[in-house]
C-alpha atoms as a PDB file:
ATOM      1  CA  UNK A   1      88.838  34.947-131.852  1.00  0.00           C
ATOM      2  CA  UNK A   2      86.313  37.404-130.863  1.00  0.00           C
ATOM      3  CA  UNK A   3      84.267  37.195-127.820  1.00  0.00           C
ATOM      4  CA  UNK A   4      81.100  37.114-128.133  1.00  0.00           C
ATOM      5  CA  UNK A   5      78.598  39.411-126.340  1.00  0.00           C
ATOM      6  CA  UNK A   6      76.699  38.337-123.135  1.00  0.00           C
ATOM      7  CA  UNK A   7      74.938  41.668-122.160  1.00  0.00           C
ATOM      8  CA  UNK A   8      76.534  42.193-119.029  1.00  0.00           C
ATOM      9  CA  UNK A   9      75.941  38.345-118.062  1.00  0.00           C
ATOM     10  CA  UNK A  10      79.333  36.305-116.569  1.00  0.00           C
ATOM     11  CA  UNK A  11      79.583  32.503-117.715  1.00  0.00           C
ATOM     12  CA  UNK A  12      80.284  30.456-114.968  1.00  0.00           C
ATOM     13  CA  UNK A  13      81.392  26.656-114.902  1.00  0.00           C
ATOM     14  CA  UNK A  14      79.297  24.548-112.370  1.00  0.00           C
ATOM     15  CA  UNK A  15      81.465  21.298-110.928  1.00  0.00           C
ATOM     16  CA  UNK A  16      79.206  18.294-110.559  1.00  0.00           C
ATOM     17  CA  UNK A  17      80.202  16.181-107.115  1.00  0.00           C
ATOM     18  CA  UNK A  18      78.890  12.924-106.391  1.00  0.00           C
ATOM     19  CA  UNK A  19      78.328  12.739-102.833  1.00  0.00           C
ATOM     20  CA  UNK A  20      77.847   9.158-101.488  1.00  0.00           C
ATOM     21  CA  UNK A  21      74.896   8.423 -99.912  1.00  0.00           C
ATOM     22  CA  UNK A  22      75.183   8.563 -95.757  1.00  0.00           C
ATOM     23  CA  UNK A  23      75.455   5.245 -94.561  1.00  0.00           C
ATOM     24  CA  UNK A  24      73.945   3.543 -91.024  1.00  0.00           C
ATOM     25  CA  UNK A  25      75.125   0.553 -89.028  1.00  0.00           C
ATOM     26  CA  UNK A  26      72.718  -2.180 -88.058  1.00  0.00           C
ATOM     27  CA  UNK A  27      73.207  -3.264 -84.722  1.00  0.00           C
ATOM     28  CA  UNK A  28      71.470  -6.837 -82.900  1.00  0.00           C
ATOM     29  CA  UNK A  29      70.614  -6.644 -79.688  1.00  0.00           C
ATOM     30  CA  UNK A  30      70.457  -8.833 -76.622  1.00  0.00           C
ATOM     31  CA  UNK A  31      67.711 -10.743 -75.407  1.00  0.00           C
ATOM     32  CA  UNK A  32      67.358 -13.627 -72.973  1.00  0.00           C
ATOM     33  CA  UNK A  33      65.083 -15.513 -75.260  1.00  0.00           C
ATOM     34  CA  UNK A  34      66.604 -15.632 -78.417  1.00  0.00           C
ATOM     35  CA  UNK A  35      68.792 -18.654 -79.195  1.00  0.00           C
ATOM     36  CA  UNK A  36      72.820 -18.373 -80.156  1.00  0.00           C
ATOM     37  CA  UNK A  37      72.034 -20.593 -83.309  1.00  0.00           C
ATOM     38  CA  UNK A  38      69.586 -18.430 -84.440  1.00  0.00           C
ATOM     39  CA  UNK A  39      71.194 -15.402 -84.480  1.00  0.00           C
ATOM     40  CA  UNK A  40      74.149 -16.466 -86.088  1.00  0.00           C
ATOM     41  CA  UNK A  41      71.332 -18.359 -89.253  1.00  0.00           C
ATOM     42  CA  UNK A  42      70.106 -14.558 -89.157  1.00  0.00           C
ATOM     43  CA  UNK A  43      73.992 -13.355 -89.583  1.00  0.00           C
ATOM     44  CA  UNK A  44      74.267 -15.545 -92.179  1.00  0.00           C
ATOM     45  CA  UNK A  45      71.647 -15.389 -94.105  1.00  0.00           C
ATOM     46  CA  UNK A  46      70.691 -11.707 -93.942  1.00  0.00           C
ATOM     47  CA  UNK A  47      73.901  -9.915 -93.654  1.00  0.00           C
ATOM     48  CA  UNK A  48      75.745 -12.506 -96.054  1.00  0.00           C
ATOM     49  CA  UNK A  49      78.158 -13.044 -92.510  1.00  0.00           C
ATOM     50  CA  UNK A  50      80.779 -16.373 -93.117  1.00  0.00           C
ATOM     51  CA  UNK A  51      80.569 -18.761 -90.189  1.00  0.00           C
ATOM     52  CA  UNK A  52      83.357 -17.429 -87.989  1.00  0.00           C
ATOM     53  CA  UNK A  53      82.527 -14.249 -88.462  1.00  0.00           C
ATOM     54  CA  UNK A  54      78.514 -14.736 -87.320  1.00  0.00           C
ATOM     55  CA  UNK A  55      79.594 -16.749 -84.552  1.00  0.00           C
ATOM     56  CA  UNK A  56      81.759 -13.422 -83.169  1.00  0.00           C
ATOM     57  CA  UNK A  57      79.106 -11.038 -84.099  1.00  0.00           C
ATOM     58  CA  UNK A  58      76.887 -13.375 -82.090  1.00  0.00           C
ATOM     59  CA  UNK A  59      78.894 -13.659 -79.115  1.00  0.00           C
ATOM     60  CA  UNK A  60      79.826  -9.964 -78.858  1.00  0.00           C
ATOM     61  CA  UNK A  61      76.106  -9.309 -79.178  1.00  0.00           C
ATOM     62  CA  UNK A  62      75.463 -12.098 -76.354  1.00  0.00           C
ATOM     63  CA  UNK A  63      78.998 -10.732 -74.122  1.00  0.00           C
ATOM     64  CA  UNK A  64      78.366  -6.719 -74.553  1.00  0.00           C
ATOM     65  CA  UNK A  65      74.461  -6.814 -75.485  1.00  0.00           C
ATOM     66  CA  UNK A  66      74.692  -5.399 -78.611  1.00  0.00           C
ATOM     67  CA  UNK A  67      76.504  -6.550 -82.327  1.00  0.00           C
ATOM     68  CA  UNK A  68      77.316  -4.895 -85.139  1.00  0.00           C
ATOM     69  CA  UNK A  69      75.718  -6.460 -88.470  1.00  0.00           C
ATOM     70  CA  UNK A  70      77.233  -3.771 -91.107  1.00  0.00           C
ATOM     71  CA  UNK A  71      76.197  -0.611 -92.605  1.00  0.00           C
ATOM     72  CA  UNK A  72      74.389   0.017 -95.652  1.00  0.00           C
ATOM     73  CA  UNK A  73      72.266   3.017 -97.140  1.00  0.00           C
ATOM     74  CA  UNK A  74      69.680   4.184 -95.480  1.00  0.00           C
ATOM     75  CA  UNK A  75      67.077   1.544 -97.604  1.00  0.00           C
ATOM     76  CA  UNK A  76      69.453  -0.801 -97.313  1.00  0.00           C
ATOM     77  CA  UNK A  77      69.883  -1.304 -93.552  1.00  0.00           C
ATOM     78  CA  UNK A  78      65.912  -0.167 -93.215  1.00  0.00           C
ATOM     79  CA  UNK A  79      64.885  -3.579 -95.281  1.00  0.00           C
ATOM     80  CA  UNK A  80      67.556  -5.452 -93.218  1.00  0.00           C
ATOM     81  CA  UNK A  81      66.306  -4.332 -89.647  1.00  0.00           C
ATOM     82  CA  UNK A  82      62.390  -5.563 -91.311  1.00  0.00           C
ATOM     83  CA  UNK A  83      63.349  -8.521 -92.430  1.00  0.00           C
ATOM     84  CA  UNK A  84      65.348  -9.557 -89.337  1.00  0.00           C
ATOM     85  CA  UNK A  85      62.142  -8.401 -87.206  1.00  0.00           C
ATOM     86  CA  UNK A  86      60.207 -10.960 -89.714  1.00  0.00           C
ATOM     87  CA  UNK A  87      61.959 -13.808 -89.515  1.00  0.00           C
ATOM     88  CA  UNK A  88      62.407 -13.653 -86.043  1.00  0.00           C
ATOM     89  CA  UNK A  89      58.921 -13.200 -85.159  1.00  0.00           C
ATOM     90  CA  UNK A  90      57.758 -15.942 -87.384  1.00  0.00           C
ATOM     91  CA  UNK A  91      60.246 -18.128 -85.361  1.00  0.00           C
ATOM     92  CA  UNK A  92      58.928 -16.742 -82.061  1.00  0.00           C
ATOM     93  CA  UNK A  93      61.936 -14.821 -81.078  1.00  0.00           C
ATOM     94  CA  UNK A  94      62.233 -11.371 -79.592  1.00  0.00           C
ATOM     95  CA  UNK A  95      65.653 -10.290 -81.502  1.00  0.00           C
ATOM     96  CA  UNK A  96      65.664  -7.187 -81.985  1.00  0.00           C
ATOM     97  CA  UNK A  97      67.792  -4.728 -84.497  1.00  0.00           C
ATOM     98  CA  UNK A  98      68.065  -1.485 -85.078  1.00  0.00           C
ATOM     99  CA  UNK A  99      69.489   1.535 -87.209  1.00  0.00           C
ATOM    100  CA  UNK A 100      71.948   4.060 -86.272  1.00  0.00           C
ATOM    101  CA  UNK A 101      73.871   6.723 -88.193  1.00  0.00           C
ATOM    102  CA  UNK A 102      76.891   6.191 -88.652  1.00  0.00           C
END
């Protein structure tokens, strides 16, 4: 088979990587307003949590100040930290959550 002519160019084979996307932990924090109850409906509800395991994210976030939700893409975890900022403000609570690379 006869090669065919390139002027001088060299072929080259690109490999195509998916790279997954970077992901970031939510994390509650500690307040002395917010109620136990609430924070593990938030659990729950907005990070999908079972029962036993909301009421241990809840206590470590009430024991060590600070609970780890899950992490999630970066507009993942963003609309999580909003909407748990929402609801707790519409139920007068101070919880607060945030983002952090993991």
């Amino acid at each position: 088979m006869a090669t065919p002519d390139l002027g001088g160019k060299v072929l080259e084979r690109t490999k195509t990587t998916t790279k997954e996307p970077a992901l970031y932990k939510v994390v509650l924090h500690n307040d002395d307003y917010t109620t136990m109850d609430f924070v593990v409906q938030i659990l729950e509800t907005v990070f999908l949590k079972q029962p036993a395991e909301a009421f241990r994210v809840m206590m470590q976030v009430h024991v060590e100040g600070r609970g780890l939700c899950g992490a999630y893409p970066y507009e993942v975890a963003e609309t999580k930290v909003d909407t748990v900022h929402t609801l707790a403000r519409s139920a007068n609570f101070p919880l607060r959550a945030s983002l952090e690379e993991e």
